[in-house]
N, C-alpha and C. Protein backbone atom coordinates (compact mmCIF):
# COMPACT_ATOMS: atom_id res chain seq x y z
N UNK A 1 -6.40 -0.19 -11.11
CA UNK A 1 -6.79 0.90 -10.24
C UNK A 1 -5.56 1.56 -9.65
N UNK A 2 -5.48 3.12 -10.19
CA UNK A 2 -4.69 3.72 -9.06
C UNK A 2 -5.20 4.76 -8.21
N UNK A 3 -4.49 4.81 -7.27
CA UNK A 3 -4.46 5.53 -5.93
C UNK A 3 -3.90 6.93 -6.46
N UNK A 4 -4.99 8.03 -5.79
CA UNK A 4 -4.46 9.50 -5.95
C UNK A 4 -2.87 9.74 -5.97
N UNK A 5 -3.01 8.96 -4.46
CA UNK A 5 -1.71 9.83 -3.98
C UNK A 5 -0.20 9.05 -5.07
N UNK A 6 -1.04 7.89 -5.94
CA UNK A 6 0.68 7.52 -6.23
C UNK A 6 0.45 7.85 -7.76
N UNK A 7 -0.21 9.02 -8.07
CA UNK A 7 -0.90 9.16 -9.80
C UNK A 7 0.78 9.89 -10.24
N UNK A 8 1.08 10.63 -9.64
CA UNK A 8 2.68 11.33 -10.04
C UNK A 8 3.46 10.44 -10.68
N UNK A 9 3.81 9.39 -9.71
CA UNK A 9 4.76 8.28 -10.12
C UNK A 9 4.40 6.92 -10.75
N UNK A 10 3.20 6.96 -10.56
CA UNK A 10 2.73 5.27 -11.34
C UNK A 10 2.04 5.53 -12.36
N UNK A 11 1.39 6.88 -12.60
CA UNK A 11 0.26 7.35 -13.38
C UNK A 11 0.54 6.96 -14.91
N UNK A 12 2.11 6.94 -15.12
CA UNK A 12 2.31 6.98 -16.37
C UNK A 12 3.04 5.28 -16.34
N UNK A 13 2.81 4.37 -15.20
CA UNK A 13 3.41 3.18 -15.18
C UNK A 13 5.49 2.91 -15.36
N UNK A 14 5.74 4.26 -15.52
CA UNK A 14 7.19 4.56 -15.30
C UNK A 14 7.52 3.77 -13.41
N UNK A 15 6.80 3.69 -12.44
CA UNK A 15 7.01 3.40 -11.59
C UNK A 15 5.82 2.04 -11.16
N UNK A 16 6.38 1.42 -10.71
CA UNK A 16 4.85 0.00 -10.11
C UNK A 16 3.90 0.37 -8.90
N UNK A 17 2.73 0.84 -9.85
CA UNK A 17 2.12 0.93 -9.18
C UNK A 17 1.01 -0.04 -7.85
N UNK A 18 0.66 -0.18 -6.59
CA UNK A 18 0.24 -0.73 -5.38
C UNK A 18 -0.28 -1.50 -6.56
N UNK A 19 -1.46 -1.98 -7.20
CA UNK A 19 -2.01 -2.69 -7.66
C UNK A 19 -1.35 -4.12 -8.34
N UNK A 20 -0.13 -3.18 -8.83
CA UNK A 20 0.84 -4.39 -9.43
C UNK A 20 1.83 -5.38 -8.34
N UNK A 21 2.25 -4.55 -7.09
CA UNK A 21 2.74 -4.52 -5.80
C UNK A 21 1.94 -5.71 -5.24
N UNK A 22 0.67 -5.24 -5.08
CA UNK A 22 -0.32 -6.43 -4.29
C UNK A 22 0.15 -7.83 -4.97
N UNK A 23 -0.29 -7.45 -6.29
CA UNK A 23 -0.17 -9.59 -7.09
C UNK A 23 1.21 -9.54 -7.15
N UNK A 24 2.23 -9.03 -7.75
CA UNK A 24 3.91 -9.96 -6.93
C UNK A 24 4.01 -10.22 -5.42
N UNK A 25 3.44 -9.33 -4.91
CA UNK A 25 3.62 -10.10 -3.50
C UNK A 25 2.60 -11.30 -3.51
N UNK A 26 1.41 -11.41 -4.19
CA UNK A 26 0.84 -12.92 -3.76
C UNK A 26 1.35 -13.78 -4.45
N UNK A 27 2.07 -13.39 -5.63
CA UNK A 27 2.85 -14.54 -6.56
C UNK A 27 4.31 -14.59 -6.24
N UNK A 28 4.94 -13.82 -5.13
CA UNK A 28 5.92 -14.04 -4.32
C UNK A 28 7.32 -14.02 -5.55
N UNK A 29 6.72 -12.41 -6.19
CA UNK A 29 8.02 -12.38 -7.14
C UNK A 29 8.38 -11.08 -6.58
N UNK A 30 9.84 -10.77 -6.10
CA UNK A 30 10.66 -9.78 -6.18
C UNK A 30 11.02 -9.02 -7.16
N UNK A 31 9.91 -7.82 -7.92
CA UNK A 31 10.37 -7.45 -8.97
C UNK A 31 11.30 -5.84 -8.83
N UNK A 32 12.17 -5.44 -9.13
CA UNK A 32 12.79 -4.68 -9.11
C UNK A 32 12.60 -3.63 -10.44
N UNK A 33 12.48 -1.83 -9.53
CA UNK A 33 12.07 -0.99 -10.81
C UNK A 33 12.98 -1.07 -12.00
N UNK A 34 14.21 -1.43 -12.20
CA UNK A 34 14.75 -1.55 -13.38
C UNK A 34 14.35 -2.84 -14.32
N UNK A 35 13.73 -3.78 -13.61
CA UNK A 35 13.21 -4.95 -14.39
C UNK A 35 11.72 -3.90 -15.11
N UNK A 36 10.74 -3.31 -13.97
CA UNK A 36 9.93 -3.10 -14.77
C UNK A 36 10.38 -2.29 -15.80
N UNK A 37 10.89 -1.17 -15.25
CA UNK A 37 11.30 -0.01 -17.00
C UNK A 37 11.71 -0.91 -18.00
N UNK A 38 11.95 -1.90 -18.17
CA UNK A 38 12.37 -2.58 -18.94
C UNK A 38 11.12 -3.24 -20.34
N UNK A 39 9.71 -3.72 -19.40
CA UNK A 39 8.98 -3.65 -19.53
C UNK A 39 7.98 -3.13 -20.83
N UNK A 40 7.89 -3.04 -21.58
CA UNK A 40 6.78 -2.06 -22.54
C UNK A 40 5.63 -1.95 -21.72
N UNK A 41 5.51 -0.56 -22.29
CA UNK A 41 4.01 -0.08 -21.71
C UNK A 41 2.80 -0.88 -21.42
N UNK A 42 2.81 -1.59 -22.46
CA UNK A 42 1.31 -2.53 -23.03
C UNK A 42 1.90 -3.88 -21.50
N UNK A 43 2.87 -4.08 -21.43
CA UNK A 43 2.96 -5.16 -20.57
C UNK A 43 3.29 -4.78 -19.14
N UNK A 44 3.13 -3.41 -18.91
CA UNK A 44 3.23 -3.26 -17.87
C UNK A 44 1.76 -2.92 -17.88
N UNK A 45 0.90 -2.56 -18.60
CA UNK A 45 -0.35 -1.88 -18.08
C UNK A 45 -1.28 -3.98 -18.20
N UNK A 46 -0.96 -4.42 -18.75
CA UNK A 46 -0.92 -6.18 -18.84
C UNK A 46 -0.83 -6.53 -16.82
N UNK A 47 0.01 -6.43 -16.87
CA UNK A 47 0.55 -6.32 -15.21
C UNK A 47 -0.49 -6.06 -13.81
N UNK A 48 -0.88 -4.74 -14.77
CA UNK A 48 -1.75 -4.15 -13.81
C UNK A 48 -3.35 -4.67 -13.72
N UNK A 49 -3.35 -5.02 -14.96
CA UNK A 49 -5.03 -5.08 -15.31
C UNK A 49 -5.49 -6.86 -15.53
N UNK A 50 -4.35 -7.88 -15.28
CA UNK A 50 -4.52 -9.15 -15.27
C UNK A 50 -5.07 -9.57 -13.55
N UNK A 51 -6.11 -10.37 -13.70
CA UNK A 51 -6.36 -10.74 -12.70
C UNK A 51 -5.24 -11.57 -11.81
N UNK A 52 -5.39 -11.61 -10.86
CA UNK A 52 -4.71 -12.65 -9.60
C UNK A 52 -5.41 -12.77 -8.10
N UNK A 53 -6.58 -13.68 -8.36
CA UNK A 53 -7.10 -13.74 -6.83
C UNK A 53 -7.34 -15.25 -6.56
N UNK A 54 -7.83 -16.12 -7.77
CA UNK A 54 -7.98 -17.94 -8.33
C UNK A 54 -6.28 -18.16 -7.82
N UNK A 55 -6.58 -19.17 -7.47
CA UNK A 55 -4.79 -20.20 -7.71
C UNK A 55 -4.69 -20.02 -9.16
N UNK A 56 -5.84 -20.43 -10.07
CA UNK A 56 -5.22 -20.36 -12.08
C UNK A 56 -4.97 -19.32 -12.43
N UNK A 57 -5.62 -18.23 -11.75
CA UNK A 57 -5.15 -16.62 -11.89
C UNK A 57 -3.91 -16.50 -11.67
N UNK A 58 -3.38 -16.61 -10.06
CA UNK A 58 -2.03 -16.59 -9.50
C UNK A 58 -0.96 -17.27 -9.95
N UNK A 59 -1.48 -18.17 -11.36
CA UNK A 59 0.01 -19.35 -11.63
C UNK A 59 -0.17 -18.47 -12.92
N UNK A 60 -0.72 -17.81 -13.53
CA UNK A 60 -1.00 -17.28 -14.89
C UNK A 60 -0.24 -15.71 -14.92
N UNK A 61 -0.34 -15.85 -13.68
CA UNK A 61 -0.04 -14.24 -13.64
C UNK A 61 1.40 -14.40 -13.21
N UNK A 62 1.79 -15.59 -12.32
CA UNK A 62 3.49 -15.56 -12.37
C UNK A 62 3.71 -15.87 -13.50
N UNK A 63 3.29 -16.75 -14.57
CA UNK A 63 4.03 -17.71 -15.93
C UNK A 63 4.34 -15.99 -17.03
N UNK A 64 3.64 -15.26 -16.36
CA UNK A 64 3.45 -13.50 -17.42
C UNK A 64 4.55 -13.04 -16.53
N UNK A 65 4.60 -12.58 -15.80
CA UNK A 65 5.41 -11.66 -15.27
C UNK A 65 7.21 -12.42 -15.19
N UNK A 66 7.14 -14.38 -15.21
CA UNK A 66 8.36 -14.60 -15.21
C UNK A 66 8.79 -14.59 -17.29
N UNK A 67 7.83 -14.68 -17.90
CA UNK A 67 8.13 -14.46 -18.93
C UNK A 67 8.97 -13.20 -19.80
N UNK A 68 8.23 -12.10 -19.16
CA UNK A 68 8.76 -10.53 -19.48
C UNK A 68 9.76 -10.69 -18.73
N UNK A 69 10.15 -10.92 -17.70
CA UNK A 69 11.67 -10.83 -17.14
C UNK A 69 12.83 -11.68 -18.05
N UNK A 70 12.32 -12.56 -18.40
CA UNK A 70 13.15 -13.97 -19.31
C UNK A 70 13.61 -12.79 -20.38
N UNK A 71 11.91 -12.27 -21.09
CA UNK A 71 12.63 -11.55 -22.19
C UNK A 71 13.10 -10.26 -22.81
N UNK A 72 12.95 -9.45 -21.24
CA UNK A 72 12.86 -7.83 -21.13
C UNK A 72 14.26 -7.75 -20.60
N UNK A 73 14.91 -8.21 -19.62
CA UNK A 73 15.86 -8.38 -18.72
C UNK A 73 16.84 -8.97 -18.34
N UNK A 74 18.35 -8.19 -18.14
CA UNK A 74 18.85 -9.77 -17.98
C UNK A 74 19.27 -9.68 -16.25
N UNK A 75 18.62 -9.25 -15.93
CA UNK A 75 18.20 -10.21 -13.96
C UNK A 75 17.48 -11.56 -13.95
N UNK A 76 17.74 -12.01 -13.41
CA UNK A 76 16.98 -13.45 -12.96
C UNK A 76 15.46 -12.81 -12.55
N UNK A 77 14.74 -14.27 -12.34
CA UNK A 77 13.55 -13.71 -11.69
C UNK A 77 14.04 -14.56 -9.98
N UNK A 78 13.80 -13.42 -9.24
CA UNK A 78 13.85 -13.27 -7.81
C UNK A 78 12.74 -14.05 -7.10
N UNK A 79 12.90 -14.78 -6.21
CA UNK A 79 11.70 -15.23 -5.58
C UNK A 79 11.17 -14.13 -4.47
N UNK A 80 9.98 -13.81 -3.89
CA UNK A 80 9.74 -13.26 -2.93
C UNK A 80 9.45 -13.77 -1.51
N UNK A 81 9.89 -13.63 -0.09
CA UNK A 81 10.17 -14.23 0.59
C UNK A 81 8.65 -13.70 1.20
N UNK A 82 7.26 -14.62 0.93
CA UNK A 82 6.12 -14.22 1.53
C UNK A 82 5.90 -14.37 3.06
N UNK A 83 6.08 -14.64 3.49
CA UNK A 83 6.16 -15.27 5.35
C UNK A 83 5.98 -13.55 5.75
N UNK A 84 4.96 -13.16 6.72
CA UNK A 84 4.91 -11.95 7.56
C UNK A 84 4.61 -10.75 6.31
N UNK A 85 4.67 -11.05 5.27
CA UNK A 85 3.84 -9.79 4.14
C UNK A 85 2.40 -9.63 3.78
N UNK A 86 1.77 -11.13 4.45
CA UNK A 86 0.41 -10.80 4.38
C UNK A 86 -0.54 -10.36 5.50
N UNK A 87 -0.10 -9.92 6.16
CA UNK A 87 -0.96 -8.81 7.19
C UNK A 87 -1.67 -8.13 6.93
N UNK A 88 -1.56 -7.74 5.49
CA UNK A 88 -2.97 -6.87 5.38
C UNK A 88 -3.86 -7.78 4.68
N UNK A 89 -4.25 -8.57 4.90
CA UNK A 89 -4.84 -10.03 4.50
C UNK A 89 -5.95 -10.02 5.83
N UNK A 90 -5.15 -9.43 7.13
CA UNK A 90 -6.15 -9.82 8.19
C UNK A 90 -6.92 -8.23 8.65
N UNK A 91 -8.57 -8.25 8.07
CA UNK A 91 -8.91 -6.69 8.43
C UNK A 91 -9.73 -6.84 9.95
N UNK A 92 -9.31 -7.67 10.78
CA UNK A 92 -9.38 -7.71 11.75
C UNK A 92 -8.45 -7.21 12.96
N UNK A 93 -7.29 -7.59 12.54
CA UNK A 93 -5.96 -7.09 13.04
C UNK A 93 -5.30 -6.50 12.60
N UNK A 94 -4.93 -5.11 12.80
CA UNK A 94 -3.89 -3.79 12.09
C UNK A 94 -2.88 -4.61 12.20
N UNK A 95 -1.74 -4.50 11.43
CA UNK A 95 -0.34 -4.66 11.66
C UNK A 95 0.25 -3.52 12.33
N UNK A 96 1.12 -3.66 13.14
CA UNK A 96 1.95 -2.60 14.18
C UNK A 96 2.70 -1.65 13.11
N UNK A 97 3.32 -2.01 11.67
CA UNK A 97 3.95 -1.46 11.58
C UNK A 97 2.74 0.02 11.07
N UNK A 98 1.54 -0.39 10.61
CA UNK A 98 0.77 0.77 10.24
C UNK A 98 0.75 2.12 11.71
N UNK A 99 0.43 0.94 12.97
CA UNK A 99 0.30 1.86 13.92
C UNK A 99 1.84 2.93 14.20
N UNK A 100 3.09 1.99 14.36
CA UNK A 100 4.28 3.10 14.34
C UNK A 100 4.18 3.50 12.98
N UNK A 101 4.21 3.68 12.01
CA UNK A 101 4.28 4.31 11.19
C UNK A 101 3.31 5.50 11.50
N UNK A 102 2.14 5.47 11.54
CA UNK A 102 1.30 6.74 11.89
C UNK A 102 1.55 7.37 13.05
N UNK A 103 1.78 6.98 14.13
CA UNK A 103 2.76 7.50 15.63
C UNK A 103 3.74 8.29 14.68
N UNK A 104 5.07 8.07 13.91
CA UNK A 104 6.10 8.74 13.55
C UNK A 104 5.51 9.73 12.80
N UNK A 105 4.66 9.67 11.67
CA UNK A 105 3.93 10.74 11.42
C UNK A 105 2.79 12.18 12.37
N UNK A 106 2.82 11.93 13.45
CA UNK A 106 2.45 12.88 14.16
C UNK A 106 0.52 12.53 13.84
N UNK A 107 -0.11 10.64 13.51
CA UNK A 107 -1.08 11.09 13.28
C UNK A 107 -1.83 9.90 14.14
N UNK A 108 -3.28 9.51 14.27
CA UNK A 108 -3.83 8.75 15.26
C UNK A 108 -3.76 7.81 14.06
N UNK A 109 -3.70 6.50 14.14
CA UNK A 109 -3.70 5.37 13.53
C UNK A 109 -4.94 5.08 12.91
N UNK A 110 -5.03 4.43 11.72
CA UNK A 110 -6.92 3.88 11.94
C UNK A 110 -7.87 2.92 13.10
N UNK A 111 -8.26 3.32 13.30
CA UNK A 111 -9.15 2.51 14.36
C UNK A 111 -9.27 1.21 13.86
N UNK A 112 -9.40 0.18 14.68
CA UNK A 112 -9.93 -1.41 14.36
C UNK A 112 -11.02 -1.14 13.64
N UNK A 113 -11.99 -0.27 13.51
CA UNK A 113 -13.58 -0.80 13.37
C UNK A 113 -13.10 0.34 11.18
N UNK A 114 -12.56 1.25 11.29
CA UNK A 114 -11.85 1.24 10.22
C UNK A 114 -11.16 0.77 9.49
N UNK A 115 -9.87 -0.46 10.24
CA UNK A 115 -8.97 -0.74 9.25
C UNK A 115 -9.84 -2.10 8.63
N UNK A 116 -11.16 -2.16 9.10
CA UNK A 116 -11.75 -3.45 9.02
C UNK A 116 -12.87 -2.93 7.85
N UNK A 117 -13.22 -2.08 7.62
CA UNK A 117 -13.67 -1.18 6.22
C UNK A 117 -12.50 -1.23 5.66
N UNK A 118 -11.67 -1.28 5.75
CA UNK A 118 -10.77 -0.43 4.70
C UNK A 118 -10.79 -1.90 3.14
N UNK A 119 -10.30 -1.77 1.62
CA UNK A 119 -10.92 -3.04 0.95
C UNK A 119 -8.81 -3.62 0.74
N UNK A 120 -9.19 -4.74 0.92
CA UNK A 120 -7.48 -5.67 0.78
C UNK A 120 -6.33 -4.78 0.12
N UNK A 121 -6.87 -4.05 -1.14
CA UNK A 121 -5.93 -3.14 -1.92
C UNK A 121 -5.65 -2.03 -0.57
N UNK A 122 -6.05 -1.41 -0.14
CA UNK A 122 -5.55 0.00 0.55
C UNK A 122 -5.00 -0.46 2.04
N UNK A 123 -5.55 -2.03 2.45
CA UNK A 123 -4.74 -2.45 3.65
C UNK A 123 -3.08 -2.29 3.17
N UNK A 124 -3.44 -3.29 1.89
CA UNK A 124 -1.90 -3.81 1.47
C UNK A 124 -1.24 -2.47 1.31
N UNK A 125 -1.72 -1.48 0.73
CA UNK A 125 -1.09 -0.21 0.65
C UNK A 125 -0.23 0.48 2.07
N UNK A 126 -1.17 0.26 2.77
CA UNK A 126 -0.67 0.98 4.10
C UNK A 126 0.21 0.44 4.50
N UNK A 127 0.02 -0.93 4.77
CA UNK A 127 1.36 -1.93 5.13
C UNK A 127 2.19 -1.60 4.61
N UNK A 128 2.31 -1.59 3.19
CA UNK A 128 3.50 -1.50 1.89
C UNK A 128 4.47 -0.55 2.49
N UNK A 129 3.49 0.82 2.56
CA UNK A 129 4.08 2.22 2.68
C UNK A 129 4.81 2.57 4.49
N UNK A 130 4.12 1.93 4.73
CA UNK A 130 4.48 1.53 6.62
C UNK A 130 5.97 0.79 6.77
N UNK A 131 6.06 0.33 5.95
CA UNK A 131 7.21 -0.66 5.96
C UNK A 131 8.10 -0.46 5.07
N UNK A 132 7.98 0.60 4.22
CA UNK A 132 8.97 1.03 2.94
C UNK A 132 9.77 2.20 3.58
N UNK A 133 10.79 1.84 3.44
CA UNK A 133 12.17 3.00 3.47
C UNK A 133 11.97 4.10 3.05
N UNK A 134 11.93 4.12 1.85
CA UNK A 134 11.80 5.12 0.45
C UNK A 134 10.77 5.76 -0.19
N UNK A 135 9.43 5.35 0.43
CA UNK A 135 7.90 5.76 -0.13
C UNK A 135 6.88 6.32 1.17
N UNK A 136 7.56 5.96 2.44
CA UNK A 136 6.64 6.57 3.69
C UNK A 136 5.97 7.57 3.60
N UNK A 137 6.48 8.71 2.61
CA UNK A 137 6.25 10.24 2.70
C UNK A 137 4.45 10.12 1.14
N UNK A 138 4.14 8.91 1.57
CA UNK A 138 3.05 8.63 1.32
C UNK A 138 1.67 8.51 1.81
N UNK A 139 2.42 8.09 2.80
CA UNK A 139 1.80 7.04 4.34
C UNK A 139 0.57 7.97 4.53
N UNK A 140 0.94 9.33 4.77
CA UNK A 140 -0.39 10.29 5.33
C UNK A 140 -1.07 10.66 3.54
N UNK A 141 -0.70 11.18 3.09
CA UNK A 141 -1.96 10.98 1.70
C UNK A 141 -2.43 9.80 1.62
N UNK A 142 -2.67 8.65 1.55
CA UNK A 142 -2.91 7.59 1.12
C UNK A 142 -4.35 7.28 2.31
N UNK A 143 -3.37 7.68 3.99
CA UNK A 143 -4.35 7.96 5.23
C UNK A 143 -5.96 9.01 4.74
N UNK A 144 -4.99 9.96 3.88
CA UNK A 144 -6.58 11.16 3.81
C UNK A 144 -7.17 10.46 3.17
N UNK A 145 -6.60 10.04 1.80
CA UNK A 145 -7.23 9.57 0.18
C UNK A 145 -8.24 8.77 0.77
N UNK A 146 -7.91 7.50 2.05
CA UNK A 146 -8.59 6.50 2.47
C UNK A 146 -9.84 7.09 3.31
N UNK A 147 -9.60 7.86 3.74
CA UNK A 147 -10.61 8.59 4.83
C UNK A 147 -10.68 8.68 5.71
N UNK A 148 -9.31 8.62 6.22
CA UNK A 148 -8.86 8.07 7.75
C UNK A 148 -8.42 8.80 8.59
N UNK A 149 -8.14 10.44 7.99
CA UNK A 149 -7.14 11.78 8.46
C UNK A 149 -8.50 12.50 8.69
N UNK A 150 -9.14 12.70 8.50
CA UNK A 150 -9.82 13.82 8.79
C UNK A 150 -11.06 13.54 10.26
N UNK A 151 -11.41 12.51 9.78
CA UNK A 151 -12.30 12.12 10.83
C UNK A 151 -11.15 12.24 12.76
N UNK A 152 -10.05 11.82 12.67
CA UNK A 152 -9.37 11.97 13.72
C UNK A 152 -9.05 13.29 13.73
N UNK A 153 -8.66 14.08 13.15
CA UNK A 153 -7.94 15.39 13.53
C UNK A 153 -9.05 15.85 14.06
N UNK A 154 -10.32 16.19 13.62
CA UNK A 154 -11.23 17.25 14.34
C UNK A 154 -11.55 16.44 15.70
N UNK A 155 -11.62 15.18 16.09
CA UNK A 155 -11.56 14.29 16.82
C UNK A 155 -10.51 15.20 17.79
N UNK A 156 -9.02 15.03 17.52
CA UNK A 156 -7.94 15.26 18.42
C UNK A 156 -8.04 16.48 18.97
N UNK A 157 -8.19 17.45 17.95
CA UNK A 157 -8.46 18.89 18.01
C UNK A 157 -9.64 19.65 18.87
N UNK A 158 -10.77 18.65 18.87
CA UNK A 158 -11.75 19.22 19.73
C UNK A 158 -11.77 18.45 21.05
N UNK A 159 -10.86 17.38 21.58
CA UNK A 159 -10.40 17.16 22.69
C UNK A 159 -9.38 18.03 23.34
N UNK A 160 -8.81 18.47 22.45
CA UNK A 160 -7.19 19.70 22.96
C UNK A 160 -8.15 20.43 23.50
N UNK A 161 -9.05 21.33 22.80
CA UNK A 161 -9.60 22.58 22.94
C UNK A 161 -10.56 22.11 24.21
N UNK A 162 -11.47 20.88 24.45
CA UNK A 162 -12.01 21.32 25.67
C UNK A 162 -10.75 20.96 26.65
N UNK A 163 -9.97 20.27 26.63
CA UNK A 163 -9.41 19.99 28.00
C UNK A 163 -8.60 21.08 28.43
N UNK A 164 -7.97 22.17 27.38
CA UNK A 164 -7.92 23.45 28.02
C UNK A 164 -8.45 24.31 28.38
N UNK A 165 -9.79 24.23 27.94
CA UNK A 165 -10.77 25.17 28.37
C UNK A 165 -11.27 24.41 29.91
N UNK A 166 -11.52 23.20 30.14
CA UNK A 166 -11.59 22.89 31.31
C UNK A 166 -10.51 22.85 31.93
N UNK A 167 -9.37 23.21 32.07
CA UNK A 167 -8.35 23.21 32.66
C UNK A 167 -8.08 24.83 33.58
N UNK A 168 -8.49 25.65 32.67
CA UNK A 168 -8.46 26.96 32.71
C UNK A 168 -10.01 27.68 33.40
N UNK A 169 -10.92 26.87 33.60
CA UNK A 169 -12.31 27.38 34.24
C UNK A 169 -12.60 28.42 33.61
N UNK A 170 -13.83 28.12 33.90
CA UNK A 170 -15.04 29.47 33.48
C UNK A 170 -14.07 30.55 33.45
N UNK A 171 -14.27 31.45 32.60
CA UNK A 171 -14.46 33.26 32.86
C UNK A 171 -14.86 34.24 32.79
């Protein structure tokens, strides 16, 4: 499964797309985009479309992904340092960095009773993009794509408009 907003850059699997993102982070591999280009197509779209949610899933899906590195690459395979990356694991509790991240964007955050709809893939997304250097300028498409921008703006917008109109009285 991909996401609208990342169809430019992952669409053609030239870049790793969130889906592939989610299972190295649960299989706690650090993969780097020059390992994937490295990659063939068929094993990167392999990547995407192999399950990982079972423990036999998650050991199957590292024994694949440390394999193509063994024989695509000559980087090591990286461990990933999981401790504090699974936050979007909990759809009870936003992670802060979603909330500053949407503050720096000029937008209202998702609500608790939203980020708790939202499904594990598009938490992990937000987090991802909340916390990425280099991909933030995502952060708000990914917000609309999810359904999360529009419902607040007319929200924000029709609070501006009465509190100046009550500010300013009848005329």
């Amino acid at each position: 499964m991909l996401f609208d907003f990342e169809r430019d850059f992952a669409g053609s699997l030239r870049c790793i797309p969130m889906v592939a993102r989610q299972k190295l982070d649960i299989v706690g591999i650090k993969l780097s985009l020059r390992q994937w280009s490295r990659f063939t197509h068929e094993e990167r779209s392999k990547l995407v479309d192999l399950p990982c949610e079972t423990v036999r899933e998650q050991i199957l899906y590292h024994e694949v992904v440390a394999h193509f590195i063994a024989t695509r690459s000559d980087e090591p395979l990286r461990p990933l340092a999981t401790q504090g990356l699974e936050a979007w694991r909990e759809k009870d509790q936003m992670p802060e960095a979603v909330r500053v991240q949407a503050q720096a964007d000029g937008i209202a955050p998702p609500t608790p009773a939203q980020w708790a709809t939202l499904d594990p893939l598009q938490r992990f997304a937000l987090v991802k993009l909340a916390r990425s250097k280099h991909e933030n300028e995502n952060f708000v498409p990914a917000m609309r794509e999810f359904g999360l921008l529009h419902q607040h703006a007319g929200l924000l917008q029709d609070v501006g408009v009465t509190i100046g109109l009550s500010a300013r009285g009848p005329h």
